[in-house]
Protein backbone atom coordinates (compact mmCIF):
# COMPACT_ATOMS: atom_id res chain seq x y z
CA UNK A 1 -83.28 -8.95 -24.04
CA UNK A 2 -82.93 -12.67 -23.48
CA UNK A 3 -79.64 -12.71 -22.83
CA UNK A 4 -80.54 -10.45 -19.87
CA UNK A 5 -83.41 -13.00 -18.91
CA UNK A 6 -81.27 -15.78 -19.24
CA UNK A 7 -78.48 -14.53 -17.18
CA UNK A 8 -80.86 -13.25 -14.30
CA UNK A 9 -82.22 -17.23 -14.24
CA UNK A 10 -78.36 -18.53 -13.99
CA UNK A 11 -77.56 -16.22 -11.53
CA UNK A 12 -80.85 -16.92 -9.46
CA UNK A 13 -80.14 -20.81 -10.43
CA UNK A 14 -76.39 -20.37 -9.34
CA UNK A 15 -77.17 -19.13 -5.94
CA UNK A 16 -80.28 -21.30 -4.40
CA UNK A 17 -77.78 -23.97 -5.78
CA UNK A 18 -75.09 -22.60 -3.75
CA UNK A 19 -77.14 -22.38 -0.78
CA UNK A 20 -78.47 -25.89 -0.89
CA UNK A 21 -75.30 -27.29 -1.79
CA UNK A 22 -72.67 -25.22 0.46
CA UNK A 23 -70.49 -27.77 1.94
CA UNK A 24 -70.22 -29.20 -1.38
CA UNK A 25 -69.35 -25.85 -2.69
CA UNK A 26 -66.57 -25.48 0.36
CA UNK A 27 -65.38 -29.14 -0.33
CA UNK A 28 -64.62 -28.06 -3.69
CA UNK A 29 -63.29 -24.33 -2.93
CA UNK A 30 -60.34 -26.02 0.14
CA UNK A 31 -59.60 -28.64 -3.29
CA UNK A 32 -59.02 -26.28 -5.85
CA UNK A 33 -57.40 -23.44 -3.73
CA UNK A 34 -53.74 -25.95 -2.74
CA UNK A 35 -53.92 -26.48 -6.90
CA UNK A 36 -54.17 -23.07 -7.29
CA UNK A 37 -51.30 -21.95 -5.15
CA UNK A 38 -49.08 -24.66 -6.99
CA UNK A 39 -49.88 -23.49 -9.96
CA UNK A 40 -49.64 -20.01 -9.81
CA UNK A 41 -46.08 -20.35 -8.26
CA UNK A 42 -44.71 -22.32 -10.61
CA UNK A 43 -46.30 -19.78 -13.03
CA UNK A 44 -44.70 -17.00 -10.93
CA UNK A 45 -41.24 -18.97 -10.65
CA UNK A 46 -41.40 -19.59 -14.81
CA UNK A 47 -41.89 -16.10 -15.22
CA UNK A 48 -39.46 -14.66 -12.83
CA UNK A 49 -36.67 -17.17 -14.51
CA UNK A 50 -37.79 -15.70 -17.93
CA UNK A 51 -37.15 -12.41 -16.53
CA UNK A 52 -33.65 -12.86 -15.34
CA UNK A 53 -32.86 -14.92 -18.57
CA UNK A 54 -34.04 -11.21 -20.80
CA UNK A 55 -31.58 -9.15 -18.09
CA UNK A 56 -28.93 -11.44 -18.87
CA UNK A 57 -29.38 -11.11 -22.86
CA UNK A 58 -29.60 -7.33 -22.80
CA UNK A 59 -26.35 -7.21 -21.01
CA UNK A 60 -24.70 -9.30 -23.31
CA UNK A 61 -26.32 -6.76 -26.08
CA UNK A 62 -24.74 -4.20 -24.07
CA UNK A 63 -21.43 -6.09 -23.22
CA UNK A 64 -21.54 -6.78 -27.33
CA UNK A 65 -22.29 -3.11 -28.55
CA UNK A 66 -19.52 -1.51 -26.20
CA UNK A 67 -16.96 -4.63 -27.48
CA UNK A 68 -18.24 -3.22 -30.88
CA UNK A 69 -17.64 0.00 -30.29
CA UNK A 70 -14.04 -0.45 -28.63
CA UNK A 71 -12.84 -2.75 -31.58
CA UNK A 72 -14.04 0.75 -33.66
CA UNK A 73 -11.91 3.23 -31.61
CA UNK A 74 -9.30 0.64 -32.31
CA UNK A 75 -9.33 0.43 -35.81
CA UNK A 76 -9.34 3.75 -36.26
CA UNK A 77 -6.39 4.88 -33.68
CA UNK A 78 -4.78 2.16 -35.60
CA UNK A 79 -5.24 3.75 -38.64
CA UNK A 80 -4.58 7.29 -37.15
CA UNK A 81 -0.86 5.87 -35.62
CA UNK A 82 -0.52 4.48 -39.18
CA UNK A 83 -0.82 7.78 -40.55
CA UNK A 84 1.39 9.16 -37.64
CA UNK A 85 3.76 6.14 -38.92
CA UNK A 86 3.73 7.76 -42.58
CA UNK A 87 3.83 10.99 -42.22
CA UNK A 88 7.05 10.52 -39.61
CA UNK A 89 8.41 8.66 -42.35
CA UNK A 90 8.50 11.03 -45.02
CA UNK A 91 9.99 13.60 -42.58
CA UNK A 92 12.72 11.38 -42.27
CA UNK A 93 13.72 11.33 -45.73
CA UNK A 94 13.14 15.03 -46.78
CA UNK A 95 15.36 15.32 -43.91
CA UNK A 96 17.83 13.15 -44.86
């Protein structure tokens, strides 16, 4: 209950205040809003350069897991022509 009472006697505080004081208040609002344009663009240029930086790394994942993959399909057609290589041999001499 007196948190209730104390917030209706800041908000009743707060607002004679503000109507006494206005062009104070306005001095301070045309400060702080230039500040705040700054610094939410360089907040929104930060985050957009983190962005791009997390595409780039999950295309290298990508680029990395199909490089992976090939050097798999490789190895094993390797092996398979190996196999090929063996088995083509030992044709040749029962053959012979």
């Amino acid at each position: 209950m007196s948190l209730l009472i104390g917030g209706l006697i800041a908000t009743v505080l707060g607002l004679v205040s503000l109507i006494f004081w206005w062009a104070d208040f306005m001095t301070i609002l045309r400060g702080s809003f230039p500040i705040s344009l700054f610094l939410g663009g360089a907040l929104a240029v930060y985050v957009g350069i983190d962005e791009i930086q997390d595409k780039i790394r999950e295309e290298r994942l990508k680029q990395d897991e199909k490089l992976e993959k090939a050097q798999k399909e490789i190895e094993a057609v390797k092996a398979q022509a190996e196999k090929y290589k063996e088995e083509l041999n030992k044709l040749k001499e029962t053959t012979k």
